[in-house]
Protein backbone atom coordinates (compact mmCIF):
# COMPACT_ATOMS: atom_id res chain seq x y z
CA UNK A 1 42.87 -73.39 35.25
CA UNK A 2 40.80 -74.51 32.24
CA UNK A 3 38.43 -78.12 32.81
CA UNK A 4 37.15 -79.53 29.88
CA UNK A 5 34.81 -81.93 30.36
CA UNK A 6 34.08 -84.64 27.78
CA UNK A 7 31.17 -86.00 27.22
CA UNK A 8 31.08 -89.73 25.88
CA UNK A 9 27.75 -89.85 23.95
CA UNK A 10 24.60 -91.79 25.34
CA UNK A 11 23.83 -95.51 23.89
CA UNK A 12 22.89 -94.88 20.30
CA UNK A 13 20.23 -97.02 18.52
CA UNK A 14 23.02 -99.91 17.24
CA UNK A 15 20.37 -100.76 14.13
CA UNK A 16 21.13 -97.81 12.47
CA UNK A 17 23.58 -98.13 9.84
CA UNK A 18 24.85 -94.94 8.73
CA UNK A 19 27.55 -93.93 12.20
CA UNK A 20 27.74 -89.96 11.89
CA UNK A 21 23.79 -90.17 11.22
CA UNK A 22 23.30 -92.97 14.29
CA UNK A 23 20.50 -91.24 16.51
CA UNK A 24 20.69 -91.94 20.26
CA UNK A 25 18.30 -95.24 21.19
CA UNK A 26 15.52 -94.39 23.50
CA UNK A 27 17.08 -94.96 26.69
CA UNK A 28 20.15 -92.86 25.32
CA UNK A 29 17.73 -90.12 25.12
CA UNK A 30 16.79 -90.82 28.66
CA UNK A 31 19.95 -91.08 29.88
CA UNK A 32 21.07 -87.60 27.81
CA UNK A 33 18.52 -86.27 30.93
CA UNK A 34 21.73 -87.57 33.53
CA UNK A 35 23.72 -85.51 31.57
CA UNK A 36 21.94 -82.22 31.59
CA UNK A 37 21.28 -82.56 35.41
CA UNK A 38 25.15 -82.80 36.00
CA UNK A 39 25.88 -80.00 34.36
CA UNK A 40 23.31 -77.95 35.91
CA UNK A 41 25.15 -77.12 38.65
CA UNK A 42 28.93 -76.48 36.83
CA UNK A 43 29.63 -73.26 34.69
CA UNK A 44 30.04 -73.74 31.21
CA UNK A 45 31.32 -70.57 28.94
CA UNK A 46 31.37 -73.64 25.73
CA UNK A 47 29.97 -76.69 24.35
CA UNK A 48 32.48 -78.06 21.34
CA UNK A 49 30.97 -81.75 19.88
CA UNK A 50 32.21 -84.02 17.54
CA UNK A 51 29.39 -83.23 14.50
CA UNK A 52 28.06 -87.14 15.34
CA UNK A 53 24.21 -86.56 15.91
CA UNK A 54 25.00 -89.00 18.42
CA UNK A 55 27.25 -86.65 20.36
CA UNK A 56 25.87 -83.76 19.53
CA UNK A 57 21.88 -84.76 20.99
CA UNK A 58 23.72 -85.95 24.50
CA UNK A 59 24.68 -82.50 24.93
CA UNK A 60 21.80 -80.75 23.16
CA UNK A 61 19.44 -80.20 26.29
CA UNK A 62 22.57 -78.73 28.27
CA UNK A 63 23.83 -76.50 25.75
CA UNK A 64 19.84 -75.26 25.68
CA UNK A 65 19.55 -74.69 29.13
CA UNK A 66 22.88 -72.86 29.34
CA UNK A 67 21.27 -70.71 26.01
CA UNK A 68 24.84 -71.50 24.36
CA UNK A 69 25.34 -73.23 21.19
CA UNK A 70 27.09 -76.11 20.14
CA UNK A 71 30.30 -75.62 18.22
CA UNK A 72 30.34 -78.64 16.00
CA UNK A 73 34.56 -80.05 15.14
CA UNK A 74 34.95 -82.42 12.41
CA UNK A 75 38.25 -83.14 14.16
CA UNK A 76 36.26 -84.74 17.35
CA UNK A 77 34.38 -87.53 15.18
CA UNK A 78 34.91 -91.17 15.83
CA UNK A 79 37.82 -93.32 14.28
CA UNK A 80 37.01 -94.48 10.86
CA UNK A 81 36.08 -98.07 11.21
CA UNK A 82 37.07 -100.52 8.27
CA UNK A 83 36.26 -103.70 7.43
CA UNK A 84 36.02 -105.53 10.84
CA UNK A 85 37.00 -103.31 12.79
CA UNK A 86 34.73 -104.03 15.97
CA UNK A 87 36.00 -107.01 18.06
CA UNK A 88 38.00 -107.92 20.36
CA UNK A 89 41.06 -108.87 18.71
CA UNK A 90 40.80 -105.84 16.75
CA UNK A 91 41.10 -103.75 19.65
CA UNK A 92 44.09 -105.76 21.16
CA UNK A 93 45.94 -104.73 18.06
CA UNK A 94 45.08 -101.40 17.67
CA UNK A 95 45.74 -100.41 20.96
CA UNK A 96 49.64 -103.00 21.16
CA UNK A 97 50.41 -101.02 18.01
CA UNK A 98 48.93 -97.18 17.64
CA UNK A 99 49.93 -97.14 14.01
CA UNK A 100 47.77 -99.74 12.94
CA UNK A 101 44.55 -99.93 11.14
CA UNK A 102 42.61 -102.21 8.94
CA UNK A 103 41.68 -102.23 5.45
CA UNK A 104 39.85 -98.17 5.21
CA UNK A 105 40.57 -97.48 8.74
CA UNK A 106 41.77 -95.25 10.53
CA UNK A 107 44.47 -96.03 12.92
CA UNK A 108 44.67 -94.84 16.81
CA UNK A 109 47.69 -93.01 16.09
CA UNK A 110 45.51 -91.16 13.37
CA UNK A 111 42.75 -90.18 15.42
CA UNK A 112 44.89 -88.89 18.83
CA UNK A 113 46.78 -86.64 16.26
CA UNK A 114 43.41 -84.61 15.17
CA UNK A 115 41.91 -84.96 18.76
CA UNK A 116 45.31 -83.44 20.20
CA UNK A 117 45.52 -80.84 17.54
CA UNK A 118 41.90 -79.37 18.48
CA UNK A 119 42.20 -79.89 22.37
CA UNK A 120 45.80 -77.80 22.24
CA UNK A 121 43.28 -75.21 19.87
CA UNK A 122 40.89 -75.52 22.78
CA UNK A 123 43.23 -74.99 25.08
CA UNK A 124 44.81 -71.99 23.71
CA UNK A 125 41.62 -70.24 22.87
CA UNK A 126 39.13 -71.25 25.88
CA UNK A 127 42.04 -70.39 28.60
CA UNK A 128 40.63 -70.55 32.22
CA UNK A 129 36.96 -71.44 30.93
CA UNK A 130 35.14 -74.26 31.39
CA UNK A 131 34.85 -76.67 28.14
CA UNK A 132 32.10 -79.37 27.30
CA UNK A 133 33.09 -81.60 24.04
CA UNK A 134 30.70 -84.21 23.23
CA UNK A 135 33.00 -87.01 21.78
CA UNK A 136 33.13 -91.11 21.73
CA UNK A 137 34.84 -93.85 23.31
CA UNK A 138 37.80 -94.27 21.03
CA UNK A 139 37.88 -90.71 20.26
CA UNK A 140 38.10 -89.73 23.85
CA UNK A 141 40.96 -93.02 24.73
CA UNK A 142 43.39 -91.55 22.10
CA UNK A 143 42.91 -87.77 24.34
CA UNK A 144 43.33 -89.85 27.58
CA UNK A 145 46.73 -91.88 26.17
CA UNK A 146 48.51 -88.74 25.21
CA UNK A 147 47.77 -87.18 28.52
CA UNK A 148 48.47 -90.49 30.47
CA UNK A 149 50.51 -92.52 28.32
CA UNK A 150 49.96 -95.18 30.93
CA UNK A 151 46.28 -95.59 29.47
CA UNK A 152 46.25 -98.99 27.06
CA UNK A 153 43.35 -100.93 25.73
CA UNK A 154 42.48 -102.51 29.45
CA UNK A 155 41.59 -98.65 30.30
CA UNK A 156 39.48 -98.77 26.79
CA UNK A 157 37.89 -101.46 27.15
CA UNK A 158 36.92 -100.34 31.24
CA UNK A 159 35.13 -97.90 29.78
CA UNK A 160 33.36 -99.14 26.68
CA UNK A 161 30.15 -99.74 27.91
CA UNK A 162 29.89 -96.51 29.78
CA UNK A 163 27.45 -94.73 27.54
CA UNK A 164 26.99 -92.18 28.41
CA UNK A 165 30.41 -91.10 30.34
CA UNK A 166 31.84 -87.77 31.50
CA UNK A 167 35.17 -87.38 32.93
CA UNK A 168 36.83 -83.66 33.49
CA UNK A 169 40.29 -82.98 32.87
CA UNK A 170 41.97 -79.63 34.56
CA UNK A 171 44.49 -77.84 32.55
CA UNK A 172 47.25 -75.57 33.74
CA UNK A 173 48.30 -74.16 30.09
CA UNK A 174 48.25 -76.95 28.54
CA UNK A 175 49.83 -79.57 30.95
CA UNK A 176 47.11 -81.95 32.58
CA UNK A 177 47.04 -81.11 36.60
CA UNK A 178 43.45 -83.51 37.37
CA UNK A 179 41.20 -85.48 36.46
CA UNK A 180 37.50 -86.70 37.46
CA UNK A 181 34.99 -89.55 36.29
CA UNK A 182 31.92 -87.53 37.02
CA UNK A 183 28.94 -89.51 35.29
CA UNK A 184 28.95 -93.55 34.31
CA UNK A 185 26.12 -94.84 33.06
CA UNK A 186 26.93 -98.73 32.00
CA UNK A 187 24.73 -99.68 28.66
CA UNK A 188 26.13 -102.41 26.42
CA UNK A 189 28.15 -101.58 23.72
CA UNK A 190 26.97 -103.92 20.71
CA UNK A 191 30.50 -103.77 18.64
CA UNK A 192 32.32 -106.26 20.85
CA UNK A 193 32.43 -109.69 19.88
């Protein structure tokens, strides 16, 4: 069986403008510390982040304490936000219609393709191991819809303000057999309006 667990990064600082520069705010740096301590007592053979300093610094005390490195996939980033792309109604229709995206978006459907395409990779290459990816929320929905096509924007917006989040999902080849929420850690996510 191969888990991978993913990592939904800590509460960033929301003032910072530039998102795959966004450093974690000072109580996501705290709560990166929850993280660490979880995973102290699972075995990890790899730590895989979307290259999001975010992400990557709410794994970066784990992967040091487990002397491994951080394998850093373009392919894990965050959907590509356009021009209001952050509100309510926005997510309504992005989740009643996976193809769609506003003006220099990216769409759902767009993101779950490159998230599948490097979790099957995962898969096939990490077989029987035990997987951390640092990701984000929408990032990490798109993963849980393919597996559980059940999962809509109710089960997004559950877990937006988790920050950080970790939930494991067990693999047998590549067909989902489990899953656990294993860390939430409720911070407000600014975006919504």
């Amino acid at each position: 069986m191969t888990s991978i667990y993913f990592v939904r990064h800590a509460q960033p600082d929301h003032g910072w403008e530039d998102d795959i520069t966004r450093p974690l705010s000072d109580a996501g740096l705290e709560d990166s510390k929850k993280v660490t301590k979880l995973f102290r007592d699972y075995k990890i053979d790899c730590y895989i982040s979307s290259p999001y300093k975010r992400s990557v610094d709410t794994i970066r005390e784990s992967s040091a304490e487990k002397g491994l490195p951080i394998h850093e996939d373009e392919r894990f980033r965050e959907r590509k936000s356009g021009v209001g792309g952050n509100n309510m109604e926005m997510f309504h229709k992005r989740w009643s219609d996976l193809n769609f995206c506003e003006d220099g978006g990216e769409s759902l459907s767009m993101v779950q393709k490159r998230n599948i395409e490097a979790i099957l990779e995962v898969l096939n290459t990490h077989k029987d191991k035990n997987i951390v990816i640092g990701t984000h929320g929408t990032a990490l929905s798109t993963i849980l819809n393919y597996f559980t096509p059940s999962y809509n924007c109710n089960d997004f917006l559950r877990i937006i303000d988790f920050m950080p989040y970790i939930i494991r999902l067990d693999f047998n080849g590549t067909t989902l057999v489990g899953k656990e929420e294993l860390l939430i850690i409720k911070k407000e996510f600014k975006g919504k309006k």
